[in-house]
Protein backbone atom coordinates (compact mmCIF):
# COMPACT_ATOMS: atom_id res chain seq x y z
CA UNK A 1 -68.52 41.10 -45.74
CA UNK A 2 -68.25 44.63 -46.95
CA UNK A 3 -65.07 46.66 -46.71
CA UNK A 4 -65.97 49.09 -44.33
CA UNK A 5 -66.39 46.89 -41.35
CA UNK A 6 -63.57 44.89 -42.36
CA UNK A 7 -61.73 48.17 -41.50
CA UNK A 8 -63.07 48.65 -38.91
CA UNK A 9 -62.45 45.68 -37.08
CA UNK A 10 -58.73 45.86 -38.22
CA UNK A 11 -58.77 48.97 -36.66
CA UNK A 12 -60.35 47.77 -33.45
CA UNK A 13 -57.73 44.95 -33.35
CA UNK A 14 -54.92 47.10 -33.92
CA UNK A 15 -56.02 49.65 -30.98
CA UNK A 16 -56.32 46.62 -28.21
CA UNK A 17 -52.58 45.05 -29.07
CA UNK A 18 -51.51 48.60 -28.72
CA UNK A 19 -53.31 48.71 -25.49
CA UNK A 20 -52.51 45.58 -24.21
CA UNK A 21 -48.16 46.43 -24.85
CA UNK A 22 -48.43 49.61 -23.88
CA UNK A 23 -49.62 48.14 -19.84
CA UNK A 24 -47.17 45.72 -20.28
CA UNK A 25 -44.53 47.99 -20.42
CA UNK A 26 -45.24 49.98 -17.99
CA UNK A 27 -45.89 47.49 -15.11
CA UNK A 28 -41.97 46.60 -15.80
CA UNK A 29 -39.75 47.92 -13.37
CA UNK A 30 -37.13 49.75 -14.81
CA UNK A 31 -33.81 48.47 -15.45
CA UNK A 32 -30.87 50.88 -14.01
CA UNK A 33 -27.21 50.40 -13.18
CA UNK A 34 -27.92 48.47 -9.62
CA UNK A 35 -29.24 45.61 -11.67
CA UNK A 36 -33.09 46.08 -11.32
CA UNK A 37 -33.25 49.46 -9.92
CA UNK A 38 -33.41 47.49 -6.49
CA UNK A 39 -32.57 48.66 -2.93
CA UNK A 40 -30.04 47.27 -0.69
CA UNK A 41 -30.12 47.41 3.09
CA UNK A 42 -26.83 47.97 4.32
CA UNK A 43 -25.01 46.66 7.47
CA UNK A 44 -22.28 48.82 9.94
CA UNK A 45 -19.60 46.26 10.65
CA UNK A 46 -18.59 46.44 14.13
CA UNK A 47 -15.60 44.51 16.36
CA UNK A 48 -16.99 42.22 18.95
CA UNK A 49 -16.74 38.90 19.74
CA UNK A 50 -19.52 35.82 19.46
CA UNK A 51 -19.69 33.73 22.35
CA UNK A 52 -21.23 30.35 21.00
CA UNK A 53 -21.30 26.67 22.43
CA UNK A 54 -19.65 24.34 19.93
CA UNK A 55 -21.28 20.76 20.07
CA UNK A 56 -18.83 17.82 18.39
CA UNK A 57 -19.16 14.19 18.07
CA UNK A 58 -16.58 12.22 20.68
CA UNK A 59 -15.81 8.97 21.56
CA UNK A 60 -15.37 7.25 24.99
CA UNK A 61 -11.90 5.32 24.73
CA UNK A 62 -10.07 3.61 27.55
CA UNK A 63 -7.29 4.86 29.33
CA UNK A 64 -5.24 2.29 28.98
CA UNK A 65 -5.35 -0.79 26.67
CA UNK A 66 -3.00 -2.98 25.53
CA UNK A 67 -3.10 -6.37 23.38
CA UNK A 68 -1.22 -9.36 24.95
CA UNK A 69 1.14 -11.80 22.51
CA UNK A 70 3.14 -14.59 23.16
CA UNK A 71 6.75 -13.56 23.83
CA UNK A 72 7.92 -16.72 23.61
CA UNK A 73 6.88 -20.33 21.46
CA UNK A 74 5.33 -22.91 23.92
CA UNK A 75 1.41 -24.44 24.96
CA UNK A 76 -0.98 -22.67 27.07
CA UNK A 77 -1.18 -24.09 30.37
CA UNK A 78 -3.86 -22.23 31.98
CA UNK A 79 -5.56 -19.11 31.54
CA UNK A 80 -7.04 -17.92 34.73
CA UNK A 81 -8.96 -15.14 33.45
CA UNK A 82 -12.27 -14.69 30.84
CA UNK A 83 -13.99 -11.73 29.27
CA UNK A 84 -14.84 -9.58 32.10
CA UNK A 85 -12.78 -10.45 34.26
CA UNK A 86 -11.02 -8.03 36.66
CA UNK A 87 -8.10 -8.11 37.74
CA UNK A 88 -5.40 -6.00 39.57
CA UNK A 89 -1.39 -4.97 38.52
CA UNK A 90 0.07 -8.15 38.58
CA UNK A 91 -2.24 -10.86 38.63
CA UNK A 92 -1.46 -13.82 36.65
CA UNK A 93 -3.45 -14.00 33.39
CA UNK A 94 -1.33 -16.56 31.43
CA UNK A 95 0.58 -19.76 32.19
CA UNK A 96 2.91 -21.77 29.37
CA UNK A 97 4.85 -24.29 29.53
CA UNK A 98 8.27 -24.84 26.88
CA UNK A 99 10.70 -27.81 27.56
CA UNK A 100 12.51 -26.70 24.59
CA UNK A 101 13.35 -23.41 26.73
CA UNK A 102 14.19 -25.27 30.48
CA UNK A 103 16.36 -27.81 28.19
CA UNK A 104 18.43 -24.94 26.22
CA UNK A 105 18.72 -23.03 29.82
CA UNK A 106 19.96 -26.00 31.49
CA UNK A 107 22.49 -26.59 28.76
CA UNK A 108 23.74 -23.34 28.98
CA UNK A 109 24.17 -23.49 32.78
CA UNK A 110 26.37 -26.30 31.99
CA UNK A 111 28.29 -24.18 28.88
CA UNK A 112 28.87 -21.97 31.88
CA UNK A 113 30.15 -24.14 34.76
CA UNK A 114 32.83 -25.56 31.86
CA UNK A 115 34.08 -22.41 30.53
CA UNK A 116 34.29 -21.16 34.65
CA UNK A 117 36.48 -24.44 35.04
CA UNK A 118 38.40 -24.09 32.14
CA UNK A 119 38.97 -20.06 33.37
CA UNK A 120 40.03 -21.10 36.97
CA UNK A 121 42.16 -23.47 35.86
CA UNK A 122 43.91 -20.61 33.49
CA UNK A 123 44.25 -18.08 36.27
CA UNK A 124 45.76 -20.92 38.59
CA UNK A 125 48.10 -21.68 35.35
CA UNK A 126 49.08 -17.86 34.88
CA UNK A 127 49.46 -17.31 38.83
CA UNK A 128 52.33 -20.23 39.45
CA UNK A 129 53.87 -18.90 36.22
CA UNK A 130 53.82 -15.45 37.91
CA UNK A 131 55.46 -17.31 41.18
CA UNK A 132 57.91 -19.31 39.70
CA UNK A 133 58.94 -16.05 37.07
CA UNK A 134 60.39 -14.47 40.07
CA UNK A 135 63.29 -16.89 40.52
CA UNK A 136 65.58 -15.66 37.24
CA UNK A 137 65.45 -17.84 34.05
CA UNK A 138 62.90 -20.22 35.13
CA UNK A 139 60.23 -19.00 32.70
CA UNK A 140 60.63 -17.34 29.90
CA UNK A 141 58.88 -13.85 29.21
CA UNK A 142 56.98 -15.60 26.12
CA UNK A 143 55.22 -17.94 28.10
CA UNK A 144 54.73 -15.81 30.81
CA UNK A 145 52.31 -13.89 28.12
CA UNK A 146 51.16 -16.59 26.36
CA UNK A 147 49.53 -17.85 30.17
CA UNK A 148 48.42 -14.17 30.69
CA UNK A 149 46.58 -14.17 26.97
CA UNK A 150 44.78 -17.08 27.77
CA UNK A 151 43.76 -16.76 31.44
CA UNK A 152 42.00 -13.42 29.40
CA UNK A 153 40.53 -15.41 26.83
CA UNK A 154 39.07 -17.82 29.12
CA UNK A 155 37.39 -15.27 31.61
CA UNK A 156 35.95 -13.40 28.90
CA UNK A 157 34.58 -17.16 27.71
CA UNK A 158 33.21 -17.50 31.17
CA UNK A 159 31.68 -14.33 31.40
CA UNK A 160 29.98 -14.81 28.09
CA UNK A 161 28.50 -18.16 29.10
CA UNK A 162 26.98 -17.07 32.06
CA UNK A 163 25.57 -13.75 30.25
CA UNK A 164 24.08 -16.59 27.67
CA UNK A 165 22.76 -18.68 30.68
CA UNK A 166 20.95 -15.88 32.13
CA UNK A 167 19.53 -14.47 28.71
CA UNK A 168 18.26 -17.91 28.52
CA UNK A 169 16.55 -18.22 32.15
CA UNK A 170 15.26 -14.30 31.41
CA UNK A 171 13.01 -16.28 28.74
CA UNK A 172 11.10 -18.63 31.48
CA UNK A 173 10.01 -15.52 33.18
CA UNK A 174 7.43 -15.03 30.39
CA UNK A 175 6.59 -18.11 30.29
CA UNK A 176 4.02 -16.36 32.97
CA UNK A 177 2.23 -13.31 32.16
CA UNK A 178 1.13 -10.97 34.22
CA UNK A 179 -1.07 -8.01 34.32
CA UNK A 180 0.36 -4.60 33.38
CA UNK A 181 -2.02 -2.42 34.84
CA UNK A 182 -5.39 -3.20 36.51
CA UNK A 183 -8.37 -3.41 34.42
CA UNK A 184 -10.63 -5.40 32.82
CA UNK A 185 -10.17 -8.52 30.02
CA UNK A 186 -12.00 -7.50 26.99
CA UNK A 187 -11.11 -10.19 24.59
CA UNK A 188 -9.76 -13.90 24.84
CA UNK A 189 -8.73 -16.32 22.00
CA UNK A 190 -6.83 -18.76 23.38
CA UNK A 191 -7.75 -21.64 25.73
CA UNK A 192 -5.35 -24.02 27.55
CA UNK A 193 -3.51 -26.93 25.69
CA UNK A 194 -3.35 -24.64 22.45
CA UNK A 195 0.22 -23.97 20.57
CA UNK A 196 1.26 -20.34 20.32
CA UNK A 197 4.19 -19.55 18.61
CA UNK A 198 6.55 -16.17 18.29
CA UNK A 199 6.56 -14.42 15.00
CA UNK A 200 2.87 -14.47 13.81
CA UNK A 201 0.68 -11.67 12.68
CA UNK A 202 0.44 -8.50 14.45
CA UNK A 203 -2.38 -7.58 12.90
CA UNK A 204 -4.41 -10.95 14.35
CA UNK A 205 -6.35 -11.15 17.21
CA UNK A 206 -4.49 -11.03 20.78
CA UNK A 207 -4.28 -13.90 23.17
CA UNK A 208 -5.57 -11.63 25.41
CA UNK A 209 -6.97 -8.09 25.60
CA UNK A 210 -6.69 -5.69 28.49
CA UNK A 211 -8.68 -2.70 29.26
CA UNK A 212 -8.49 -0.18 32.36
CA UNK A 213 -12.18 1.23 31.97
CA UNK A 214 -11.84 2.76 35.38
CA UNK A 215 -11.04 5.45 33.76
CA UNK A 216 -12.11 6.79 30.11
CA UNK A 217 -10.53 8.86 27.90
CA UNK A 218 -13.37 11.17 26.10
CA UNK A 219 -11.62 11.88 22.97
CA UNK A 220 -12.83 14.84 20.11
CA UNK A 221 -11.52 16.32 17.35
CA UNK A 222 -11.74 20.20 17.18
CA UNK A 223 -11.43 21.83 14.07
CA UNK A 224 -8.91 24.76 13.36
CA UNK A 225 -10.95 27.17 13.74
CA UNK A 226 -12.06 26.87 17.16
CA UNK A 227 -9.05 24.72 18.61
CA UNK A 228 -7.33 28.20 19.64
CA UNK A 229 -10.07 29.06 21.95
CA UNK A 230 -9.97 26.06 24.31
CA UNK A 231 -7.46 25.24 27.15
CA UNK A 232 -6.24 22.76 29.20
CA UNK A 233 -8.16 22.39 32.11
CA UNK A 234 -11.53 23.97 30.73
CA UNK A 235 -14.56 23.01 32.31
CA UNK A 236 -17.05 21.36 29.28
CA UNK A 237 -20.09 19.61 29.29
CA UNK A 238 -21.16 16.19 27.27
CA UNK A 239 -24.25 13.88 26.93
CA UNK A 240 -23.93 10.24 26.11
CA UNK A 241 -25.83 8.67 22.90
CA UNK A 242 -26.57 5.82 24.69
CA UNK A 243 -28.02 7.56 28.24
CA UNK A 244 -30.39 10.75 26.93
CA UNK A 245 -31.31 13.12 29.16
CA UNK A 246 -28.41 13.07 30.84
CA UNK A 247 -25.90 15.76 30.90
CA UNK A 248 -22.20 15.50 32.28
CA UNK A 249 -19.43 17.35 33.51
CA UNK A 250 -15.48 17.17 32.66
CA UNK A 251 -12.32 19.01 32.07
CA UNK A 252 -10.12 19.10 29.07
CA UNK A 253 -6.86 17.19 30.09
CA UNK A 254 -4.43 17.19 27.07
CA UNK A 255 -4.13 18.58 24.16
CA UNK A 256 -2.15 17.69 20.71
CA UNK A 257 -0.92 20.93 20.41
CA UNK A 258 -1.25 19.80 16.38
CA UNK A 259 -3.39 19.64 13.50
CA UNK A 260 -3.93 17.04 11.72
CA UNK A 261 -3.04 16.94 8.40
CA UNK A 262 -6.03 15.08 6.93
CA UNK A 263 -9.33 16.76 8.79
CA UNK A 264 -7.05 20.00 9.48
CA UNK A 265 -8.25 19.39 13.58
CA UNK A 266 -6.97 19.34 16.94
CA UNK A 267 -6.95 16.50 19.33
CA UNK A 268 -8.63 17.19 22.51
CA UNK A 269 -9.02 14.33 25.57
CA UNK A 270 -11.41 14.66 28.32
CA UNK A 271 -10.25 12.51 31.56
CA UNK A 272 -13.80 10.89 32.67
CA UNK A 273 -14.39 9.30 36.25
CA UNK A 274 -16.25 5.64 35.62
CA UNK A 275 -15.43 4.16 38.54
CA UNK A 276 -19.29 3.28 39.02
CA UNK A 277 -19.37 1.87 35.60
CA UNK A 278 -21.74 4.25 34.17
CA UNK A 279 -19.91 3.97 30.54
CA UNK A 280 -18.39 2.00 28.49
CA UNK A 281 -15.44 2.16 26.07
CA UNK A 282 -17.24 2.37 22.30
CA UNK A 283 -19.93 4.57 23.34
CA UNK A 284 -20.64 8.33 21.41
CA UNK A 285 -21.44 10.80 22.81
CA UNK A 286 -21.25 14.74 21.97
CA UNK A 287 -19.31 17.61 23.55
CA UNK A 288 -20.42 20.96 24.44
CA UNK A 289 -17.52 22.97 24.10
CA UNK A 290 -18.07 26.66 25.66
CA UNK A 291 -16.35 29.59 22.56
CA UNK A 292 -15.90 33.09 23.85
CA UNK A 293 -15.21 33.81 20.27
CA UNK A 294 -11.75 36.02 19.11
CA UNK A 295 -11.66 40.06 20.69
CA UNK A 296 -10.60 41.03 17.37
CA UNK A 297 -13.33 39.35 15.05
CA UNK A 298 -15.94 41.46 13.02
CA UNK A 299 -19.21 40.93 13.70
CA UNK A 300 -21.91 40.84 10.40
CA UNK A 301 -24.97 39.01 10.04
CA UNK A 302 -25.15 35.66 8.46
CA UNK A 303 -26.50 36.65 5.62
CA UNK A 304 -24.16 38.98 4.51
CA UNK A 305 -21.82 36.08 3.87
CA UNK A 306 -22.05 34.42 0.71
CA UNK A 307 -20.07 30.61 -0.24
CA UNK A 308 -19.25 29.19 -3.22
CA UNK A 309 -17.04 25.78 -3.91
CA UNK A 310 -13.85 28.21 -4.02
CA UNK A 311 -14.59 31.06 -1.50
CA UNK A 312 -16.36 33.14 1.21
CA UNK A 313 -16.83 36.75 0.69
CA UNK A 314 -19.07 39.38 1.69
CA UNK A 315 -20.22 42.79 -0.64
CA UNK A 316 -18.47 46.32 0.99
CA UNK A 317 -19.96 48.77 -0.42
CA UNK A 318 -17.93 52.13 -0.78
CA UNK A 319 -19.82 55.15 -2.33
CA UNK A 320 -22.17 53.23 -4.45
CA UNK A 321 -19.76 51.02 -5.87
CA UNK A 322 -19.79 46.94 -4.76
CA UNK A 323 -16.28 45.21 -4.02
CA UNK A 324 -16.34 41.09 -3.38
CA UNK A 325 -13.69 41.05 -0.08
CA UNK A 326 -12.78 37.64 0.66
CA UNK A 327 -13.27 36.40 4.39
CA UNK A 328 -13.01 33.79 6.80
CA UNK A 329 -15.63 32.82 9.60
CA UNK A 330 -15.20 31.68 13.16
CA UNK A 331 -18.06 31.51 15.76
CA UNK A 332 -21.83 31.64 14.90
CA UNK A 333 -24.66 32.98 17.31
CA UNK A 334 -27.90 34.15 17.10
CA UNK A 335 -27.72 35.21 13.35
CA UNK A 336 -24.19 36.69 13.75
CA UNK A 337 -21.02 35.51 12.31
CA UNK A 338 -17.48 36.27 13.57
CA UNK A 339 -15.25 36.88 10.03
CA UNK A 340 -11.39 37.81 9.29
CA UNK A 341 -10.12 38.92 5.93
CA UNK A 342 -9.92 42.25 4.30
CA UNK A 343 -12.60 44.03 6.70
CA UNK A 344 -12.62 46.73 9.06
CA UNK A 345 -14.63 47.70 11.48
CA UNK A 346 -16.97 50.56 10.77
CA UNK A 347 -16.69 49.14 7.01
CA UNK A 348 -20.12 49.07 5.01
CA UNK A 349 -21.17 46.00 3.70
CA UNK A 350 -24.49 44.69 2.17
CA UNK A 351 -26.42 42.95 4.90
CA UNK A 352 -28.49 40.51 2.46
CA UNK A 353 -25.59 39.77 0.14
CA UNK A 354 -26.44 38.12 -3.37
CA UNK A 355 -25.00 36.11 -5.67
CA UNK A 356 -25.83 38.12 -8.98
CA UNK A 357 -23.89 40.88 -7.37
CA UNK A 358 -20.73 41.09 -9.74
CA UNK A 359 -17.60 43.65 -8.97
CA UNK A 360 -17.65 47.44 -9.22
CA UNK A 361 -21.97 47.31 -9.76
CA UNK A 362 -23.71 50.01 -8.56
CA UNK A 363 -25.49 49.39 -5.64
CA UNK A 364 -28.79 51.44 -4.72
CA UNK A 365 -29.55 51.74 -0.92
């Protein structure tokens, strides 16, 4: 090839690279101090508060319900009652039978008829010694005490016989049990002729388990945030997992007026009506807890609030200049976020807030 047009494709070359860089270049956007000469819309933050409705998982618990143990050793005589039975305040739902326990009370109704002897006999003793002390020199002041000491010791005998006695008859009386409270048997493990004895495991199953589901209690946990805003005697709604469609009506009751320490929430109990049955202890269901939000939150937009593992902040900017203020949040609604912290009303912040944003950059807007 001859050396001309080698040159002159060089050249060629040469001219399209320069091209080619040179519209590179210039389709880049130019770099400034607000991190890629981009523009920010900002955001006026304003005091209001965010009404929301707050929807929790609960649980429907019974109102009362208590596990039934032997209180004394014997065999199970009959047991009148089965799952699902119901049964009113002081119905029978246990019978036992102990000989050991009508033997030891019968031997200590004797313990007690001997030491009542043995103290009327002492007070006779010390009362003809009191008689006869009145003619002068016929007993001696020693005996006269010695009579008294032991007409004492004997009474307090009898009186601790008889306290034994009845201790001891006090122990037939749960030999039957009876219903606390009306309500509903949820469990049975034991069946008549078996041995139940005092002193086993707690933690085992019951003899007997009794529920009053007459009554529920609708129990939820409310985190801190939001447990301020609620009172006793608040009208809420909540659905049941286990009847959709359905929406129902209830008032808060109680409240633990405490956190707790693990989940950092407040107890809350809903007293719910089932006399018709409707529910069931167990079920789930979810409350809809009206917020009128805090009168002294500021109001931004969601997206002006940025979180990371270790905080929540939003971007004021002041001049051009960015500051990172840290915040808390409370109610949501509609794209609007209640927050607390170092912001003011009437405060500028960045309404789309991101991440690459570092302190003190200068923000374009």
């Amino acid at each position: 090839m001859k050396p001309h047009i080698i040159l002159a494709i060089f050249a060629a070359s040469a001219s399209l690279i320069w091209t080619a860089c040179n519209k590179t270049e210039s389709a880049s956007p130019k770099t400034g101090p607000s991190g890629g000469g981009r523009t920010h819309q900002l955001y006026l933050v304003r005091s209001q508060a965010v009404g929301n409705v707050l929807r929790l998982p609960a649980q429907l618990h019974p109102y009362e319900s208590v596990n039934i143990y032997p209180r004394v050793s014997g065999f199970i005589k009959t047991v009148p009652v089965d799952i699902g039975s119901h049964v009113r305040e002081g119905d029978v739902l246990m019978e036992m039978e102990a000989p050991d326990i009508e033997q030891n009370t019968l031997a200590g109704y004797e313990r007690y008829l001997k030491a009542a002897a043995a103290s009327s006999a002492s007070r006779d003793n010390y009362d003809r010694l009191v008689t006869a002390s009145r003619t002068a020199g016929a007993v001696s002041p020693k005996d006269l005490e010695a009579a008294h000491d032991r007409f004492l010791a004997d009474s307090a005998l009898c009186n601790s016989e008889r306290a034994s006695w009845k201790a001891l008859e006090s122990m037939k009386d749960y030999l039957l049990v009876r219903a606390p409270f009306g309500g509903v048997i949820t469990q049975r493990n034991i069946h008549p002729g078996a041995l139940v004895t005092v002193g086993g495991k707690s933690d085992g199953p019951p003899l007997l388990e009794l529920q009053q589901i007459s009554r529920l209690r609708l129990q939820v946990k409310v985190p801190e945030t939001f447990a301020p805003q609620l009172a006793v005697s608040q009208k809420v709604s909540f659905t049941v997992e286990a009847l959709p469609g359905r929406i129902f009506t209830g008032v808060i009751s109680r409240t633990a007026d405490a956190l707790d320490d693990k989940y950092r929430s407040e107890s809350v109990e809903l007293d719910v009506n089932n006399r018709d049955r409707l529910f069931m202890p167990g079920m789930y269901a979810e409350v809809l807890l009206p917020l009128e939000g805090h009168p002294n939150a500021c109001v931004v937009p969601q997206t002006s609030v940025l979180t990371s593992t270790e905080r929540k902040y939003v971007i004021r900017v002041h001049g051009h200049t960015a500051n990172l203020v840290d915040v808390r949040t409370g109610n949501e609604n509609n794209g609007m976020i209640e927050i607390f912290g170092g912001i003011s009303p009437r405060d500028t912040i960045l309404a789309r807030a991101e991440e690459d944003i570092r302190p003190d950059q200068h923000i374009e807007y």
